[in-house]
C-alpha atoms as a PDB file:
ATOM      1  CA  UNK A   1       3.589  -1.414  15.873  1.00  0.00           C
ATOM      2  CA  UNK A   2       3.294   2.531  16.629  1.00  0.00           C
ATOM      3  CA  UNK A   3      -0.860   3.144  17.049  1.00  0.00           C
ATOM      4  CA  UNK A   4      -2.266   5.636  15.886  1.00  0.00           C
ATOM      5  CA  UNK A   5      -2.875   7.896  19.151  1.00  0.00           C
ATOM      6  CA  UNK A   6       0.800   7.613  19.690  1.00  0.00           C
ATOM      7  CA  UNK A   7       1.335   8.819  16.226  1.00  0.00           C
ATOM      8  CA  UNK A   8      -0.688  11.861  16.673  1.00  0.00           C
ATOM      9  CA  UNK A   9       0.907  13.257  19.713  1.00  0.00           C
ATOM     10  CA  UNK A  10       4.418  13.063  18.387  1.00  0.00           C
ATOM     11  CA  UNK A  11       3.269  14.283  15.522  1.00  0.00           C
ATOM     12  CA  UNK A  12       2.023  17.569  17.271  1.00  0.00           C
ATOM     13  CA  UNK A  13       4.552  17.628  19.485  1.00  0.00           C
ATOM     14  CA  UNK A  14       6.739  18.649  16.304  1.00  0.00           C
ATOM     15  CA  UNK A  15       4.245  20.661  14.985  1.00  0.00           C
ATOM     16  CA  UNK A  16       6.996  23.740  16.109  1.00  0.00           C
ATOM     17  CA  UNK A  17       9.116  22.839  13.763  1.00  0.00           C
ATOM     18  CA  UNK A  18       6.414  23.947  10.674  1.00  0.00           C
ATOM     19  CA  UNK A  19       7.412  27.773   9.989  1.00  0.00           C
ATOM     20  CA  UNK A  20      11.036  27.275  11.502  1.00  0.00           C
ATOM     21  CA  UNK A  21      13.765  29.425   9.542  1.00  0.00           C
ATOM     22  CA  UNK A  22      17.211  27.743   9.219  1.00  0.00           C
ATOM     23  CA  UNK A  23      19.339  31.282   9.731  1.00  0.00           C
ATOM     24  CA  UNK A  24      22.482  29.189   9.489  1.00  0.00           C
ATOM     25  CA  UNK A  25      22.006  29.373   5.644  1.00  0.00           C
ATOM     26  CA  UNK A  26      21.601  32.948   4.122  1.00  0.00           C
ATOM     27  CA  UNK A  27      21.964  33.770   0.848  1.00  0.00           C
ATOM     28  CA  UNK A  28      21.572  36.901  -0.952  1.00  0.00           C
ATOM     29  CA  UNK A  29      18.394  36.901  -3.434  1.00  0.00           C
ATOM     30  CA  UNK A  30      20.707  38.136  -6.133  1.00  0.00           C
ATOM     31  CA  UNK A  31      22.875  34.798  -6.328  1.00  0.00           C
ATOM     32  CA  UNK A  32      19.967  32.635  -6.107  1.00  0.00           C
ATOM     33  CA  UNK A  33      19.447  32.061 -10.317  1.00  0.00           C
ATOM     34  CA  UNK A  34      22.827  30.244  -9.691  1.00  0.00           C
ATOM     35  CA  UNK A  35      21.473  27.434  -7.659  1.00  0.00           C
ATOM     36  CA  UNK A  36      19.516  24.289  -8.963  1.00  0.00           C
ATOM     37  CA  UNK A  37      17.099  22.774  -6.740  1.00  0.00           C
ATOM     38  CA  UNK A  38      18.679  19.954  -6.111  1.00  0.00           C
ATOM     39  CA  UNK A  39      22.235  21.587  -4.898  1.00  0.00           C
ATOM     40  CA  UNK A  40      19.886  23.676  -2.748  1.00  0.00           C
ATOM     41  CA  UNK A  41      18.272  20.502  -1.419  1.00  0.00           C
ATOM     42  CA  UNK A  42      21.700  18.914  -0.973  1.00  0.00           C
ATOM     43  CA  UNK A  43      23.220  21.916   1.118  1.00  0.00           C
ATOM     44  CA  UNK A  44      19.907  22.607   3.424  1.00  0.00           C
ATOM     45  CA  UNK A  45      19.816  18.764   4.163  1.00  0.00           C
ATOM     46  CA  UNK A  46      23.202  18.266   4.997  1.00  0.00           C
ATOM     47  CA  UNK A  47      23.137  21.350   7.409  1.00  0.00           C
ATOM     48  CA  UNK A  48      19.759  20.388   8.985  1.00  0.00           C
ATOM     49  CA  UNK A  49      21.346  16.936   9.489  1.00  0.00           C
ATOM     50  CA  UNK A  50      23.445  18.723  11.516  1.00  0.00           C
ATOM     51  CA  UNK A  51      21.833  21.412  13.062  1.00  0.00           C
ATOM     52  CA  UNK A  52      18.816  19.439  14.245  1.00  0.00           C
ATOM     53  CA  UNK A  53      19.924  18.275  18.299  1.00  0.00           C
ATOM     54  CA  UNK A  54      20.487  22.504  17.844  1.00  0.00           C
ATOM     55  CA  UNK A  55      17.267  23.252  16.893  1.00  0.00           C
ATOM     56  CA  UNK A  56      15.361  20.965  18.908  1.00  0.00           C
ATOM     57  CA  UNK A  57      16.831  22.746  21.848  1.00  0.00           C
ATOM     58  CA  UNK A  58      15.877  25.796  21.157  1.00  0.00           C
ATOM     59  CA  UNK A  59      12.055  24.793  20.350  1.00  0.00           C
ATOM     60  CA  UNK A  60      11.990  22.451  23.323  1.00  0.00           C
ATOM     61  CA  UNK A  61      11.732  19.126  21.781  1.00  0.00           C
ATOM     62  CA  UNK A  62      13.152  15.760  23.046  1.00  0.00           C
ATOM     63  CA  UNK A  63      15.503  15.264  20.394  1.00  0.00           C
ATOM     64  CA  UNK A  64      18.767  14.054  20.651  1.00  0.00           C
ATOM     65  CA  UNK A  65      21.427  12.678  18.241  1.00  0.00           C
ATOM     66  CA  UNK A  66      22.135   9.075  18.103  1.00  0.00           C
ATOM     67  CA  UNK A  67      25.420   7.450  18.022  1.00  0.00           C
ATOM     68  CA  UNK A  68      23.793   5.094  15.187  1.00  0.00           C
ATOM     69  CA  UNK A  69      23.224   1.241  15.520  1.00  0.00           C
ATOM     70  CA  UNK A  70      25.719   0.514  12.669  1.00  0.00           C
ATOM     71  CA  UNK A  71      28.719   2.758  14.536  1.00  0.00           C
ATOM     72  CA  UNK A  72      28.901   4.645  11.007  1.00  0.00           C
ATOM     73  CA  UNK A  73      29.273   8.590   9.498  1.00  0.00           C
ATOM     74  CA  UNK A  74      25.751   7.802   8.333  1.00  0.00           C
ATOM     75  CA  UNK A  75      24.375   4.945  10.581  1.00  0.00           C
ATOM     76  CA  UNK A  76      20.935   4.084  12.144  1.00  0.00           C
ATOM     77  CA  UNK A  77      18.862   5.803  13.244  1.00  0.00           C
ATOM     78  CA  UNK A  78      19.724   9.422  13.206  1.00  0.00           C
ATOM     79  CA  UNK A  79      18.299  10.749  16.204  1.00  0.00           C
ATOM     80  CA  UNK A  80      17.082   9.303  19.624  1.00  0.00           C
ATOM     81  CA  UNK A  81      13.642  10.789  21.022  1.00  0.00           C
ATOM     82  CA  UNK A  82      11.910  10.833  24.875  1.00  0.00           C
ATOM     83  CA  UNK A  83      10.123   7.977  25.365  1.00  0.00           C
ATOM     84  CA  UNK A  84      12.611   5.356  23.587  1.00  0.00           C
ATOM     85  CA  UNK A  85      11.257   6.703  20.590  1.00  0.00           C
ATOM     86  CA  UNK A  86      13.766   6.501  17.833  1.00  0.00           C
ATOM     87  CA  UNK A  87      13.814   8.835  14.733  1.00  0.00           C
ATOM     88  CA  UNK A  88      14.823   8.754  10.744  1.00  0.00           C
ATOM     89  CA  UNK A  89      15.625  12.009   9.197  1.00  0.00           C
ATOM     90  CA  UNK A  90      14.915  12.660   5.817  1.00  0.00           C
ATOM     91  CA  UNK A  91      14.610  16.396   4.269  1.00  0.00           C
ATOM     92  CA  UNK A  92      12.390  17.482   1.363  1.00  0.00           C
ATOM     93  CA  UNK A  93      13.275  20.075  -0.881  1.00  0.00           C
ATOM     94  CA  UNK A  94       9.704  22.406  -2.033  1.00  0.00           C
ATOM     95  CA  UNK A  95      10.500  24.547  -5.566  1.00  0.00           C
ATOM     96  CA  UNK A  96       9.621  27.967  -4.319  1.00  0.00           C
ATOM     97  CA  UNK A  97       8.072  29.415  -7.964  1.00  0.00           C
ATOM     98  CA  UNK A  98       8.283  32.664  -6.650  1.00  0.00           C
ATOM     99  CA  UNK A  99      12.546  32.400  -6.715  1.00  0.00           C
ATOM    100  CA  UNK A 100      14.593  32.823 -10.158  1.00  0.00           C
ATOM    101  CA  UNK A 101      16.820  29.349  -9.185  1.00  0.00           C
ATOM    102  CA  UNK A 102      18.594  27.582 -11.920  1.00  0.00           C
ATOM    103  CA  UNK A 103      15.710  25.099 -13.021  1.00  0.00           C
ATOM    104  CA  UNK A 104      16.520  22.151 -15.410  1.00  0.00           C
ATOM    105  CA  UNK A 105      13.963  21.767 -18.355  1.00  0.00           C
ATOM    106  CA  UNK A 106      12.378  18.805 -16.605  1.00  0.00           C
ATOM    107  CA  UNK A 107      10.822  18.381 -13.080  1.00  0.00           C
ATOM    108  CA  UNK A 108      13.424  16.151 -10.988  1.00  0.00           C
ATOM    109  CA  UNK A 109      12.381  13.402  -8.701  1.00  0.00           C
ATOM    110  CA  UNK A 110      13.292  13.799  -4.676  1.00  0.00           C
ATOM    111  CA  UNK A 111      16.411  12.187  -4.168  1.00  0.00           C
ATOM    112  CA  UNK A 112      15.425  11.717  -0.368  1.00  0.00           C
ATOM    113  CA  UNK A 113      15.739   7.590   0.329  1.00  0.00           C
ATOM    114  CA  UNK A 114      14.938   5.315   2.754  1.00  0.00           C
ATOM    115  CA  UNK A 115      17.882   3.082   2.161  1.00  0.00           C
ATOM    116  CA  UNK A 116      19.433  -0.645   2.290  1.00  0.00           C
ATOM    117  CA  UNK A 117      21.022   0.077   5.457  1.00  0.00           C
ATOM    118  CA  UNK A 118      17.517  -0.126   7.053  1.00  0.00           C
ATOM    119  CA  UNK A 119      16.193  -3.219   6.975  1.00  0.00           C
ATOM    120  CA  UNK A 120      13.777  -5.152   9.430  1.00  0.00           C
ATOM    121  CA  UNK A 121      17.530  -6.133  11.064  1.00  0.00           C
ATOM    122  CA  UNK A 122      17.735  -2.773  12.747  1.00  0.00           C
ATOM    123  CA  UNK A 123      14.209  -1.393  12.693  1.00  0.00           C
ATOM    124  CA  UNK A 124      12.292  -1.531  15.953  1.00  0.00           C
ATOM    125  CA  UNK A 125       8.545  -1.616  14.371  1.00  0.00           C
ATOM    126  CA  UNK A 126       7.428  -0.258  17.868  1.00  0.00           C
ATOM    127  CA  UNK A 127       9.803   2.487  18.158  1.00  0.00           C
ATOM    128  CA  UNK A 128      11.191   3.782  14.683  1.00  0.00           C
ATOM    129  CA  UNK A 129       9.581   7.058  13.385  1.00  0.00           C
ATOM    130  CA  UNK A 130      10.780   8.468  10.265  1.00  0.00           C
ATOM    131  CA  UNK A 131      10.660  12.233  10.261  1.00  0.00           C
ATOM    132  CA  UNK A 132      10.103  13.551   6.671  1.00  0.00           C
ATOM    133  CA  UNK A 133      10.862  17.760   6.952  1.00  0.00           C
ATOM    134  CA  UNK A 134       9.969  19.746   3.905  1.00  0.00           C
ATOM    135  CA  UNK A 135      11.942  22.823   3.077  1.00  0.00           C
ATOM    136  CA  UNK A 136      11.455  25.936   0.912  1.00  0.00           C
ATOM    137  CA  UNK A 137      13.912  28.819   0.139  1.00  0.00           C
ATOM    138  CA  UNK A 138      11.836  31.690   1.244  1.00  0.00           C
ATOM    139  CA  UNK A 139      12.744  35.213   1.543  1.00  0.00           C
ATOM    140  CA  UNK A 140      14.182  35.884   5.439  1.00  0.00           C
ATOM    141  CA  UNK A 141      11.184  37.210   7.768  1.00  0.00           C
ATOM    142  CA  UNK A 142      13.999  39.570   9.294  1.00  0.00           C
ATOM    143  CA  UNK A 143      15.919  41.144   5.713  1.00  0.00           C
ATOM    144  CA  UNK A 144      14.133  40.592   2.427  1.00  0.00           C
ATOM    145  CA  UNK A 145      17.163  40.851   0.365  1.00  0.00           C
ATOM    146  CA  UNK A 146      18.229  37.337   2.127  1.00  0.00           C
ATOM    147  CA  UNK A 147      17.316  33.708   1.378  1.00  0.00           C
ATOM    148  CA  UNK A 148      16.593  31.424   3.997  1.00  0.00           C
ATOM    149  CA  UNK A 149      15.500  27.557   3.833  1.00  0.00           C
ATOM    150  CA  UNK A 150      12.315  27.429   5.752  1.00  0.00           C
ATOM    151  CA  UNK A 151      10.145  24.220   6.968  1.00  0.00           C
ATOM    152  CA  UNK A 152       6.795  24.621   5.525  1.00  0.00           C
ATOM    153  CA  UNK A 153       5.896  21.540   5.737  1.00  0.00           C
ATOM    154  CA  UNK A 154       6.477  17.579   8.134  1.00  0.00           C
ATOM    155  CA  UNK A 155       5.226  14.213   8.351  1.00  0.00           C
ATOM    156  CA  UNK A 156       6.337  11.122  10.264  1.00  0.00           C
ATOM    157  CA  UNK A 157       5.361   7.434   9.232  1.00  0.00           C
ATOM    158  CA  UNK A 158       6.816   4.279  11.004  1.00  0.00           C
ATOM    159  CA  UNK A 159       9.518   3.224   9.450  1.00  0.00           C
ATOM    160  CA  UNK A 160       8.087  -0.715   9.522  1.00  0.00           C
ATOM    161  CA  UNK A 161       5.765   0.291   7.714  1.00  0.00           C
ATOM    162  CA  UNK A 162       7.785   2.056   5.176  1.00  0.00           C
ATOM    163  CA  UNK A 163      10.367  -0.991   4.713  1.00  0.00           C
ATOM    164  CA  UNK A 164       7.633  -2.964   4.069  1.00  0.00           C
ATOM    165  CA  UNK A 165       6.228  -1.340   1.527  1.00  0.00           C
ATOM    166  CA  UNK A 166       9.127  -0.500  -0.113  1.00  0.00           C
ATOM    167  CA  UNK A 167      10.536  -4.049   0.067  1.00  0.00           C
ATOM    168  CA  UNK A 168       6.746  -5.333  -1.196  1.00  0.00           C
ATOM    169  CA  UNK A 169       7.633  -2.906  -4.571  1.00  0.00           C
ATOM    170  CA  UNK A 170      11.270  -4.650  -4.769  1.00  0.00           C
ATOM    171  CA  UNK A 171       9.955  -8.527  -4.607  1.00  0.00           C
ATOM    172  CA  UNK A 172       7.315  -7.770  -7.340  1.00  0.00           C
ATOM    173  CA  UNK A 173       9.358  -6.082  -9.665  1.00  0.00           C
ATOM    174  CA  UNK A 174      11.280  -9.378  -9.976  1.00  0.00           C
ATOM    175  CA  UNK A 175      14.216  -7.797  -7.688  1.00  0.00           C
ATOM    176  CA  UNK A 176      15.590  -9.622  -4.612  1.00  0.00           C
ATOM    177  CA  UNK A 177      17.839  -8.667  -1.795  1.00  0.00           C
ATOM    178  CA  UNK A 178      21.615 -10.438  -1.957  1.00  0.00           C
ATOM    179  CA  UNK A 179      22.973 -11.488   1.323  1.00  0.00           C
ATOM    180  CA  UNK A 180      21.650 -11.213   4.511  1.00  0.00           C
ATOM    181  CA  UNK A 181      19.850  -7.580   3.856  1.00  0.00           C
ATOM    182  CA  UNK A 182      22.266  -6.362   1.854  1.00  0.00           C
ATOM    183  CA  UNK A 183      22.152  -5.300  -1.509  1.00  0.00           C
ATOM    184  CA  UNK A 184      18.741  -5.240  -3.363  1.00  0.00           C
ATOM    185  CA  UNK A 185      19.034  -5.991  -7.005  1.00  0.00           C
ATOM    186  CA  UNK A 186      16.570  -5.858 -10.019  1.00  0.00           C
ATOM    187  CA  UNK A 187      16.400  -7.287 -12.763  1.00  0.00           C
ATOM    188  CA  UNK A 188      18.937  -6.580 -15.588  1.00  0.00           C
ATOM    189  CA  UNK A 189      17.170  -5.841 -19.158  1.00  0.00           C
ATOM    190  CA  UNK A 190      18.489  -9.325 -20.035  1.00  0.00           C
ATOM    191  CA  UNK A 191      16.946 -10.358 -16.677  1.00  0.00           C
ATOM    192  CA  UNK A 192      13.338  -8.526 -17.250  1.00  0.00           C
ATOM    193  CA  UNK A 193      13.157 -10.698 -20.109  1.00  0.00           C
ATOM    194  CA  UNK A 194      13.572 -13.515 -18.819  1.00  0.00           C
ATOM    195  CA  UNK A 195      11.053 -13.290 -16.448  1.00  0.00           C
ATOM    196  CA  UNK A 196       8.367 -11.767 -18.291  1.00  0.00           C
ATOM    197  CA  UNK A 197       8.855 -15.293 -20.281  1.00  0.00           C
ATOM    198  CA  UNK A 198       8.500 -17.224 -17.644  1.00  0.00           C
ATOM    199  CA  UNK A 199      12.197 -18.403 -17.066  1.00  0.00           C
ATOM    200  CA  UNK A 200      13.846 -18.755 -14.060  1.00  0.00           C
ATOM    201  CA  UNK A 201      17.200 -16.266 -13.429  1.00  0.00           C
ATOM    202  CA  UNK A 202      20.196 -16.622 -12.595  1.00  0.00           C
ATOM    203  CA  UNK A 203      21.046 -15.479  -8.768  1.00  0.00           C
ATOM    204  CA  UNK A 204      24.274 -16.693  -8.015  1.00  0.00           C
ATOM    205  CA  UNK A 205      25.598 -12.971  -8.150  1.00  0.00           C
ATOM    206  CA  UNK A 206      24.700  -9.910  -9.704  1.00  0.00           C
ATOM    207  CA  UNK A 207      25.989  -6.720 -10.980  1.00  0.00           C
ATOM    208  CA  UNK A 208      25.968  -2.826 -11.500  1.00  0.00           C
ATOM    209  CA  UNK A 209      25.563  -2.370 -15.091  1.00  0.00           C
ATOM    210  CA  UNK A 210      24.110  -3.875 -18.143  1.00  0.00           C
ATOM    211  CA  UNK A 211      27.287  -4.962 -19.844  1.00  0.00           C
ATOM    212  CA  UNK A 212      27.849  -7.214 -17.245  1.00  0.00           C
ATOM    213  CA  UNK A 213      25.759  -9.481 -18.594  1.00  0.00           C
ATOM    214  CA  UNK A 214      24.301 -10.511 -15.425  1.00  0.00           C
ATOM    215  CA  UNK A 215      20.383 -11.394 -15.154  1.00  0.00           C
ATOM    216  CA  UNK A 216      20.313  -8.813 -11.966  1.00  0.00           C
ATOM    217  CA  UNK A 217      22.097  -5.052 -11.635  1.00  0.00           C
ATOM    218  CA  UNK A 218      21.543  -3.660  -8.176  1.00  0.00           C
ATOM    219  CA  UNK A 219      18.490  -1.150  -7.422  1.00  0.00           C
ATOM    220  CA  UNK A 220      20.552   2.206  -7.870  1.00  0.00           C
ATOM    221  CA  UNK A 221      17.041   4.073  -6.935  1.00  0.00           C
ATOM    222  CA  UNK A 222      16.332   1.568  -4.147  1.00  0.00           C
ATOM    223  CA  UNK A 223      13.995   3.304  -1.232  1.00  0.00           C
ATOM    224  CA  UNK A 224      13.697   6.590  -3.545  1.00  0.00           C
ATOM    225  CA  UNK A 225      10.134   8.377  -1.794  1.00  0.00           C
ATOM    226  CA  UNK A 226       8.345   8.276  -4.723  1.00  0.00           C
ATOM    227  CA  UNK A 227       8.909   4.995  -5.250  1.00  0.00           C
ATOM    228  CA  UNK A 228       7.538   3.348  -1.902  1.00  0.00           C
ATOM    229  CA  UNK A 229       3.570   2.510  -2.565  1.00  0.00           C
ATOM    230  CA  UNK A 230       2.601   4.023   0.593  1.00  0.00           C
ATOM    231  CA  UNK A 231      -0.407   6.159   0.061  1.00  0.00           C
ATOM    232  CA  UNK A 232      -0.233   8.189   2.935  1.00  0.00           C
ATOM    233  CA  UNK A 233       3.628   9.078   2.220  1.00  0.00           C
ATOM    234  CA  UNK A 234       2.507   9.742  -1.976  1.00  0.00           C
ATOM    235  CA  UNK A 235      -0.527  12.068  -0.515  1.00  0.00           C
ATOM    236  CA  UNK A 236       2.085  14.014   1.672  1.00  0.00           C
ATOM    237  CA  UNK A 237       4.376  14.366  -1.917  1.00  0.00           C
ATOM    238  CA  UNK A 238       1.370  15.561  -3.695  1.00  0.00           C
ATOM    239  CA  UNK A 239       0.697  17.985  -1.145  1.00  0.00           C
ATOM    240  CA  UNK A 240       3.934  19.539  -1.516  1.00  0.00           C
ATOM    241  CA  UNK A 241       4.230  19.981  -5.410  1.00  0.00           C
ATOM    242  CA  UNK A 242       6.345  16.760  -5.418  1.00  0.00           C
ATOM    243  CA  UNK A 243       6.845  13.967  -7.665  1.00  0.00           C
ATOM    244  CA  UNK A 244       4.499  10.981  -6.230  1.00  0.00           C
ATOM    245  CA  UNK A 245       3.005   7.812  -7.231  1.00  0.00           C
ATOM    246  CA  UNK A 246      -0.640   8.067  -7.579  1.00  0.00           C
ATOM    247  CA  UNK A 247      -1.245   4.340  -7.499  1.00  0.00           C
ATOM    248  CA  UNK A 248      -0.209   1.331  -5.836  1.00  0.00           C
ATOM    249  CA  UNK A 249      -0.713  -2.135  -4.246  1.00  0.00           C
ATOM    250  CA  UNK A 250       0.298  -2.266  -0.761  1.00  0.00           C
ATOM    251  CA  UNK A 251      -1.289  -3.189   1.393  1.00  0.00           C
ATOM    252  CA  UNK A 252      -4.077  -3.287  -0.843  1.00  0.00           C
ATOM    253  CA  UNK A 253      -4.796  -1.539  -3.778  1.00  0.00           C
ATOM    254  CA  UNK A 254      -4.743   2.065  -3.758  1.00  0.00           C
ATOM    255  CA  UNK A 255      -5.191   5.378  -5.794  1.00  0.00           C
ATOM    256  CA  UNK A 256      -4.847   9.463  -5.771  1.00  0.00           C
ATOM    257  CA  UNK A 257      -7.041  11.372  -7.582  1.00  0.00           C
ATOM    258  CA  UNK A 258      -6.803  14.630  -8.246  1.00  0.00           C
ATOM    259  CA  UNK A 259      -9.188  15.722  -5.195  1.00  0.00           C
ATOM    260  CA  UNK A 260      -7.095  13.393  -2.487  1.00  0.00           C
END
């Protein structure tokens, strides 16, 4: 496991990414009101994705991009770091109320997941980091008529500890993983019922939607943030006007209030 200390000093060794402005992406103000948050969020994290080995340059940080474990467009991990540190990227999008963007009526949960592809098969609980980067559209510190995404805000957890938690959420909501780490699944509404009776399920197979008739449908919001009970990852949510969990059970019980 990553200790604490070590924790800390990556931690502010990053600390120069808070306040960075991504000039790759300008947009006039005026054509703002035609983006929802979530294509916003899409665009920014696809270009940071890329842009990242750029920008660590630039500030001076140790970060380089990894080939990936799994040899894939999106494999594990994303980026390697000094030390034979290893790093996760995930981006954050943070509603900027001062902006007229295209809002829907409700408040959308972060579509930012830890996925099935990392699993305690390819996580090195001494050396995986994941890197959490939240990003507002701000107005350009150079030309106020401009939009820029800006990082306002960063965490980094161990990813061990992340998997965990999010795999401890999966086993007590009835749901199971299929193969070796491959699929999770949950159970189906026929499923649920089942076990809230009592009876045993069916897991010979599974499928992807109800009318299958199977007593499991894979977990289409596996690894979403707000769903992994990890109170220091909810409290980092919370801080940034995000949709968290304010309760939970792992590794203990756990809860938010409003003054956390």
């Amino acid at each position: 496991m990553i200790n604490n200390i070590t924790l800390e000093n990556i931690s502010k060794e990053l600390e120069v990414l808070k306040g960075f402005e991504i000039e790759n992406l300008k947009l006039p103000i005026d054509v703002v009101s035609g983006f929802e948050p979530s294509q916003f969020g899409t665009i920014v994290g696809t270009l940071v994705d890329a842009l990242l080995p750029n920008i660590a340059l630039k500030l001076n940080i140790g970060l380089s991009k990894s080939s990936g474990l799994l040899g894939e467009r999106e494999g594990y991990p994303d980026f390697d770091y000094k030390d034979g540190f290893r790093i996760e990227l995930k981006g954050l999008f943070k509603d900027n109320p001062n902006l007229k963007l295209k809002r829907p009526p409700t408040k959308r949960e972060a579509s930012a997941r830890l996925t099935q592809k990392v699993t305690i098969k390819n996580v090195q609980p001494n050396k995986d980091l994941l890197l959490l980067l939240c990003y507002q559209p701000c107005l350009y510190s150079k030309d106020k008529s401009i939009i820029v995404p800006k990082v306002v805000d960063y965490a980094i957890f161990p990813v061990i500890e992340l998997i965990n938690a999010r795999d401890h959420r999966l086993k007590k909501s009835g749901g199971r993983w299929f193969g070796n780490f491959e699929t999770p699944v949950i159970p189906s509404k026929k499923g649920l019922k089942k076990f809230k009776e009592g009876k045993s399920l069916d897991g010979s197979s599974y499928g992807r939607k109800e009318n299958e008739g199977k007593d499991f449908n894979e977990d289409t919001n596996f690894g979403k943030m707000k769903r992994i009970p990890h109170k220091n990852l909810q409290l980092f949510l919370k801080k940034n006007s995000c949709s968290y969990t304010s309760k939970g059970d792992y590794p203990t019980n756990w809860i938010i209030n409003p003054y956390d």
